[in-house]
Structure formats: C-alpha cells, structure tokens
Protein backbone atom coordinates (compact mmCIF):
# COMPACT_ATOMS: atom_id res chain seq x y z
CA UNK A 1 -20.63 9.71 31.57
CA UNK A 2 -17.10 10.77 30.47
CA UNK A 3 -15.05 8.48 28.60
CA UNK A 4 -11.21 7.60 30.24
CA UNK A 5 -8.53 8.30 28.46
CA UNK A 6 -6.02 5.52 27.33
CA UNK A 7 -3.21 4.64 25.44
CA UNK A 8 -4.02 1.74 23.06
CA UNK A 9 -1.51 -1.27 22.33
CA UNK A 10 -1.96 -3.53 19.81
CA UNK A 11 -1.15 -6.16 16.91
CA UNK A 12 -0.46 -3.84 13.80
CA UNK A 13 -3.12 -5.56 12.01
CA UNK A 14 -6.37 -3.86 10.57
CA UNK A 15 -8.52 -6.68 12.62
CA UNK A 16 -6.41 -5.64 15.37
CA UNK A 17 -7.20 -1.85 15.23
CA UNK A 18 -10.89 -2.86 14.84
CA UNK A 19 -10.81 -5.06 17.91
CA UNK A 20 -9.24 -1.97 19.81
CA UNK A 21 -12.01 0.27 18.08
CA UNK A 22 -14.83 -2.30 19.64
CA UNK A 23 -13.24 -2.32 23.15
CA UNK A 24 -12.83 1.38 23.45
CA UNK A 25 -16.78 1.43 23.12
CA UNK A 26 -17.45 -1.21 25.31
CA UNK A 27 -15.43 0.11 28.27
CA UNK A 28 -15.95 3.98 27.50
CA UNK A 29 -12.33 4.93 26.57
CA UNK A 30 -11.02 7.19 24.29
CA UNK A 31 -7.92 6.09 22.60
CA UNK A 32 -5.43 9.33 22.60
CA UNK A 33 -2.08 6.90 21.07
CA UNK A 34 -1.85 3.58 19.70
CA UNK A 35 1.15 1.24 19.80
CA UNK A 36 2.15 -1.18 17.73
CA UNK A 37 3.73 -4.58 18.58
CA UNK A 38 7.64 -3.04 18.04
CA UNK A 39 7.31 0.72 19.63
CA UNK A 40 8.13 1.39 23.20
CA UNK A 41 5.41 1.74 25.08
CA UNK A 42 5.82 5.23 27.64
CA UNK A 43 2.44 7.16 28.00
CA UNK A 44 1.30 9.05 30.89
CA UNK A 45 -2.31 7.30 30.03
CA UNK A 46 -3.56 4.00 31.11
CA UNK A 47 -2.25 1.47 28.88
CA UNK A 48 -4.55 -1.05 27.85
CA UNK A 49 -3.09 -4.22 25.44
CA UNK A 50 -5.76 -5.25 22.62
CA UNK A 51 -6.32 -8.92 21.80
CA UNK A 52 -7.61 -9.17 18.44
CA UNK A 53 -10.44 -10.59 18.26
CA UNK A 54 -11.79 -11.39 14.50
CA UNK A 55 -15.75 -11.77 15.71
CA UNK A 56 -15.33 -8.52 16.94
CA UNK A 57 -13.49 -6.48 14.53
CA UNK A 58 -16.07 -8.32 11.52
CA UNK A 59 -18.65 -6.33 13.92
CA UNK A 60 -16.97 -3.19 13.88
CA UNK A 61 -16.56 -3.78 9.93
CA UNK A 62 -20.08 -4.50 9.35
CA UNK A 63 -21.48 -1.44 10.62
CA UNK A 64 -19.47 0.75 8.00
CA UNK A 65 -22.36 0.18 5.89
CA UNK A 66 -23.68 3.62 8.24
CA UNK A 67 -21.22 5.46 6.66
CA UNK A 68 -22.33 5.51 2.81
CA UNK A 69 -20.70 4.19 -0.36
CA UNK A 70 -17.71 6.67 0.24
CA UNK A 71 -17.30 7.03 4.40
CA UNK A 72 -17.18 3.23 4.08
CA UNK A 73 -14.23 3.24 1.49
CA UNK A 74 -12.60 5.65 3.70
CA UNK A 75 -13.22 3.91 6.84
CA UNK A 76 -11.05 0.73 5.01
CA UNK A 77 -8.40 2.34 2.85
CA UNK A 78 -7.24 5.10 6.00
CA UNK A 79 -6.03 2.69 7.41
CA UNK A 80 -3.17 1.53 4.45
CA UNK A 81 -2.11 5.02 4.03
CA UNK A 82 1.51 6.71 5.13
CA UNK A 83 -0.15 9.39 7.46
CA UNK A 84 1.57 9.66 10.17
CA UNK A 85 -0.70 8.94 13.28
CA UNK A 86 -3.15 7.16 11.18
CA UNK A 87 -4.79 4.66 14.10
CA UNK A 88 -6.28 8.44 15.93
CA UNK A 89 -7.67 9.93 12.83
CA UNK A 90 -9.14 6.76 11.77
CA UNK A 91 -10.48 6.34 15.08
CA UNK A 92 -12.14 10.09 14.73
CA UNK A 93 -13.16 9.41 11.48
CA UNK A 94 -14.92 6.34 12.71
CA UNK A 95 -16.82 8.55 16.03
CA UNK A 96 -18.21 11.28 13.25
CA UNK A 97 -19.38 8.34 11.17
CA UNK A 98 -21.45 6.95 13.91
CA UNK A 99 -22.51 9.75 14.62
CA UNK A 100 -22.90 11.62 11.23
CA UNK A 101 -24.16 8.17 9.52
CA UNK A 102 -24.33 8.44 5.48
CA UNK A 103 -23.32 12.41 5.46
CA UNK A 104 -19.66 11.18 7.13
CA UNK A 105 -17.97 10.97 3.42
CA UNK A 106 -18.97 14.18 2.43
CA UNK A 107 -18.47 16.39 5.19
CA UNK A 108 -15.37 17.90 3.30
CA UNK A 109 -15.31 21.07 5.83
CA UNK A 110 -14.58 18.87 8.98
CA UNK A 111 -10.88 18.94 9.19
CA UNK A 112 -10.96 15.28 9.75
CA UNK A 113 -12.50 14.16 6.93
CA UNK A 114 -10.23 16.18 5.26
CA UNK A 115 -7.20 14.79 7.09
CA UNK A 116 -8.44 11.11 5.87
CA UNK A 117 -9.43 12.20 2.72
CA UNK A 118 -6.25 13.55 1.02
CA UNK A 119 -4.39 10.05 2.62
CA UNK A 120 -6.52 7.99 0.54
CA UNK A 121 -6.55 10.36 -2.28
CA UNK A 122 -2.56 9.82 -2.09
CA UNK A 123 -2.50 6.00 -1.47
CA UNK A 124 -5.20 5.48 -4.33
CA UNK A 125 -3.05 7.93 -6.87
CA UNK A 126 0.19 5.78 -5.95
CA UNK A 127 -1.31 2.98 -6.37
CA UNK A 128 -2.60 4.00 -9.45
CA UNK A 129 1.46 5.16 -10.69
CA UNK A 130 2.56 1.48 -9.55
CA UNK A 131 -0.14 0.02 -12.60
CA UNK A 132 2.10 1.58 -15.23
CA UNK A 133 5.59 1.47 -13.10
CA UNK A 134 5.61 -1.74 -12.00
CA UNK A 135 8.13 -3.94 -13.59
CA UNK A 136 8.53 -7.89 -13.81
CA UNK A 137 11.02 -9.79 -14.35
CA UNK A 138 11.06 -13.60 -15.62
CA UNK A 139 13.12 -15.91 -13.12
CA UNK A 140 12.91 -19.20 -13.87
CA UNK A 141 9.31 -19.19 -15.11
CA UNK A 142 7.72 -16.84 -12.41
CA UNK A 143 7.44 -13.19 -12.70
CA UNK A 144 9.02 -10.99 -10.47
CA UNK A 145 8.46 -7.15 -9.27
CA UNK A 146 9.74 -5.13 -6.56
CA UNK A 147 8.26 -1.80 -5.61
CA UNK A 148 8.83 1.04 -2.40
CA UNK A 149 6.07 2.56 -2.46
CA UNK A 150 5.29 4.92 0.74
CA UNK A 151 1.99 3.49 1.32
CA UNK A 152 0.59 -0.11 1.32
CA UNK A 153 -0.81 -0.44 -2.29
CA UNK A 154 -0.95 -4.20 -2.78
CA UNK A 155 -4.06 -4.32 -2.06
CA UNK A 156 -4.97 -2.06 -4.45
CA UNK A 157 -2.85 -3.39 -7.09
CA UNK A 158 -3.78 -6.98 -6.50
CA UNK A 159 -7.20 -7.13 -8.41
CA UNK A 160 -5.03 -5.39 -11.49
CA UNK A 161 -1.88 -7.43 -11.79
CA UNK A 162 -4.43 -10.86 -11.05
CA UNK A 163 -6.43 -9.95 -13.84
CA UNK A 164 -4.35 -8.99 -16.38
CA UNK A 165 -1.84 -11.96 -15.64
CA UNK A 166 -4.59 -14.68 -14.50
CA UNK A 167 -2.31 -17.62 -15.97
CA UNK A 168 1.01 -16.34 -14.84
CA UNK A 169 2.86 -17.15 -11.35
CA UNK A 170 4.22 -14.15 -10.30
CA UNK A 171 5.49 -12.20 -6.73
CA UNK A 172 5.38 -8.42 -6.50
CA UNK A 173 7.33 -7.33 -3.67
CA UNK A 174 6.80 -4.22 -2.07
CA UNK A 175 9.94 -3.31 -0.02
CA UNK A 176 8.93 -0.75 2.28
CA UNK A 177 6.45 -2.64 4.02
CA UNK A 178 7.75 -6.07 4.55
CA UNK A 179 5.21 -7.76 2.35
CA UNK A 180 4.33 -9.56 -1.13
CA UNK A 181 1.75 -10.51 -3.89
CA UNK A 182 1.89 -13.97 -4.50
CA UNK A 183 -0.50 -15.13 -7.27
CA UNK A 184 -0.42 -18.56 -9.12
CA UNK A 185 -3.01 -19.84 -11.83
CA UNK A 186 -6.75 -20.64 -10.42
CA UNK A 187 -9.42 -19.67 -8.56
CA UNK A 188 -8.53 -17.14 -5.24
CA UNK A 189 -4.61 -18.24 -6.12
CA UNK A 190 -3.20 -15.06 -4.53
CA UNK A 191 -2.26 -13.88 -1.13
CA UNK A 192 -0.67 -10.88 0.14
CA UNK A 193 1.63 -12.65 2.63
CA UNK A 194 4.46 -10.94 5.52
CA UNK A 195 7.70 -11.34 4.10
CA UNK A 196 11.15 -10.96 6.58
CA UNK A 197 14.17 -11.94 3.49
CA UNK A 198 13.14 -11.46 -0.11
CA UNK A 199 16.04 -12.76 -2.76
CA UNK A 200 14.42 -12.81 -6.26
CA UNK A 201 17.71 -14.43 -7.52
CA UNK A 202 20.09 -13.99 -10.12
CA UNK A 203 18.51 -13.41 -13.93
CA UNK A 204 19.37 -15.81 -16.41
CA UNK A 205 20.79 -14.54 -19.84
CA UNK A 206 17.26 -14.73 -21.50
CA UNK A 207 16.11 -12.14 -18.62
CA UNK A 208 19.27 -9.61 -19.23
CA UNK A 209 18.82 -9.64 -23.19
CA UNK A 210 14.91 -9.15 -22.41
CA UNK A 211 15.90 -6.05 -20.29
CA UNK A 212 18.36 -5.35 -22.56
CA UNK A 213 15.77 -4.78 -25.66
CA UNK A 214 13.72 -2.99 -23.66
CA UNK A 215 16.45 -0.30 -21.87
CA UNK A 216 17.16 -0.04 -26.26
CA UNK A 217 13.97 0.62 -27.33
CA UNK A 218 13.17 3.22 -24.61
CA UNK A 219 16.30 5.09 -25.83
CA UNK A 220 15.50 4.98 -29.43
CA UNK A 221 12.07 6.27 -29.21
CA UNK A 222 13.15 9.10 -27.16
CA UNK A 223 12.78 12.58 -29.17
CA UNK A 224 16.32 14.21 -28.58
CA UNK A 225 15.17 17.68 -29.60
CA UNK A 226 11.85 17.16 -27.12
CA UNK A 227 13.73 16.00 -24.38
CA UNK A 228 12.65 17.64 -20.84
CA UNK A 229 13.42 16.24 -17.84
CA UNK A 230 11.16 18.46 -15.75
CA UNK A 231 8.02 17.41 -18.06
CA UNK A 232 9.32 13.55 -17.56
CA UNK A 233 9.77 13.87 -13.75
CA UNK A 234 6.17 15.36 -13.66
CA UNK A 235 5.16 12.38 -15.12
CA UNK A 236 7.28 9.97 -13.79
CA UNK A 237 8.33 11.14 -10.56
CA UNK A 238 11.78 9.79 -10.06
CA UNK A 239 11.28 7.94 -6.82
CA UNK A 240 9.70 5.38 -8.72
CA UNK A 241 12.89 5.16 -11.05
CA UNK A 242 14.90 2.38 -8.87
CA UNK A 243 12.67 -0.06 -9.68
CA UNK A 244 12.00 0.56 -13.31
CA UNK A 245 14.12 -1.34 -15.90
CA UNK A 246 15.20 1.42 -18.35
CA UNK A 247 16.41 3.36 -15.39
CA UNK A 248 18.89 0.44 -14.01
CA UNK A 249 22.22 -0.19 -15.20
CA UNK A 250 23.55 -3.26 -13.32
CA UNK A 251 23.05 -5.33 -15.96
CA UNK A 252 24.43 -3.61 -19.14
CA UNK A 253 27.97 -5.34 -18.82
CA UNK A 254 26.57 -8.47 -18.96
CA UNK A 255 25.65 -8.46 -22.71
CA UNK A 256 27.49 -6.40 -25.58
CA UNK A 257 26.62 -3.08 -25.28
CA UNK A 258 23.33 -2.34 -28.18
CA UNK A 259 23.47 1.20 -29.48
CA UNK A 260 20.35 3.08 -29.83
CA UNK A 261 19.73 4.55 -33.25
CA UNK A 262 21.19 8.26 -33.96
C-alpha cells in the first residue's frame, strides 16, 4: 500500500512535530512540507493540520531508543538546528532509523545522515563558542546575557551556565529565536520560556565601571607586536562580537575614559 502525499501543518513545537511524525504513520502519509503556525499555507498536497498531542509524541520519543546512543542524539538535537527545511530531513532521518535500527547514526554514506549530521555538528560547535562568549551583566542583583546565535543553543547551554552559577539568578536571552534562560537558586529553578519584549534595563554605575575594567584589561593584555586580526577572527568569529563586552562602546562616555598601559 502506497503512502499519500501531504502537506503537514503544525504548532512549531518539537512535541508538535512528533505528534505529526505519529499521525503520518497511522494514516499512511508521507509528509513532503511542513508549516508552521505563522507561514502561509499554499501546497498543491492535501493539507492536513496536526494537534499536538503529548501522549503521542512521548511515544514517538520513546522509540528513539532503536536508533543507538548517537541516531537517538540526532533524532533530538536535528530538530534545534538552522537547516533550512529541517521538519523533512528529520522526518527521513526518523524512516531510515526505523528501519536501519542501531546502524542509523553511523550510516555516514547516506546523504541524509549526512545532511543531519553536519546540522548538529554546527549547533553543538555554536553552542559550544556561546560557553566562552557569553557575557552577563549585573542589573540589580540578577545576571543578564543576550546572545544571536543562528541556531537554538539554550538548551545546550542550560546545563553549563546552571551549573557553574547554581546560586545566581540570572536570564540569558537569545535574540534570534524569541526565547530565554531563566534560572534562580534551587532544585529544577530554570526554564527556557517564549519571550515577545525583552528590556534588560539600564546598568547602574557599578555595572559600567565593571565593564569598564574589563574593556581595560582586555586592551592591556593585548600583544601590540602579535596583533592579527585574521588569527583573532578565526578564533573569535566576529558575529559573536555584538554581544561581547570588550567589543561594545556605548558605555565608555559614561565613566572617565581609563587608558590602557603603553
């Protein structure tokens, strides 16, 4: 028996895409586009809307375990990357691991695996650059980041920043996708919350002489006859720049001006 082909409309949510993932094998259909809640839905295919359904997509969930240490951390992080069209090549990646089982992660020659692969290799290595590049700010007792980073890495940066600031309250803000880290002292005190307006507030002068120091000692440690801004953009790509302290300059009329050492 063929399966019909349909164009899939749902949530945006991962529970969502797993409820769609669960009805498509129910009815038979094979999923050619999905839509999220805010994009215009024209298809020549059957559209079919997707109620999530959590009892459902914890079903689809659960049987990742087929899939092996690795297919299953593919099967969950895909799905958080930037690739564009990510809902069809998670949705292939899911039909090869049924039928592929524990093999699915390391089938590196299938061009889908591939596909899914090198997105989670990039959302994992960004997240990874946002440990070191994040930066906080203290506003009125809470500590405050913002970040843009082109996939969804909080996540991945939440077990990080909660356990190397388990006493603090603090917000990391990631700009691109509409969201935040909220974290607050005690046991599961964190969320990763939707977020429409995000105003961190004005810093207080504590905050600007903080930021201050710190613009300071970056310049003074800096090696004038090693400097090499190719090796530093390697290192430090400069997308991540706007968000990093020494980089900014709004504040630097606030306070007298501190010159860095000859």
């Amino acid at each position: 028996m063929s399966w019909t082909q349909i164009s899939c409309q749902y949530d945006g949510t991962y529970f969502g895409f797993l409820s769609c993932v669960f009805d498509c094998y129910v009815n038979r259909e094979e999923p050619v586009e999905f839509h999220g809640p805010e994009d215009l839905c024209c298809s020549l295919y059957p559209l079919r809307t997707v109620v999530t359904d959590e009892e459902h997509a914890r079903r689809v969930y659960r049987s990742f375990a087929k899939f092996g240490g690795e297919g299953r951390r593919l099967a969950v992080r895909t799905f958080l990357t930037c690739l564009p069209d990510k809902e069809l090549w998670l949705w292939r990646f899911l039909r090869l691991g049924y039928a592929q089982g524990a093999r699915v992660g390391q089938n590196l020659t299938d061009p889908t695996v591939d596909r899914v692969r090198k997105a989670v290799w990039h959302l994992e290595h960004e997240a990874h650059m946002y440990k070191g590049f994040t930066r906080f700010s203290d506003l009125d007792g809470v500590l405050v980041g913002e970040i843009e980073p082109k996939n969804r890495v909080l996540p991945l940066l939440q077990a990080h920043f909660c356990g190397r600031y388990p006493q603090e309250r603090f917000a990391l803000h990631d700009r691109t996708h509409h969201e935040a880290l909220f974290h607050q002292p005690g046991p599961n005190g964190w969320a990763i919350l939707p977020v429409e307006d995000f105003s961190p507030g004005p810093a207080g002068a504590e905050e600007l002489a903080c930021r201050k120091l710190w613009r300071t000692f970056y310049n003074t440690i800096a090696i004038e006859g090693r400097y090499n801004p190719k090796c530093r953009m390697t290192n430090m790509p400069k997308r991540y720049w706007a968000m990093m302290t020494e980089f900014q300059k709004d504040w630097d009329t606030a306070l007298p001006e501190v010159k860095p050492k000859a």
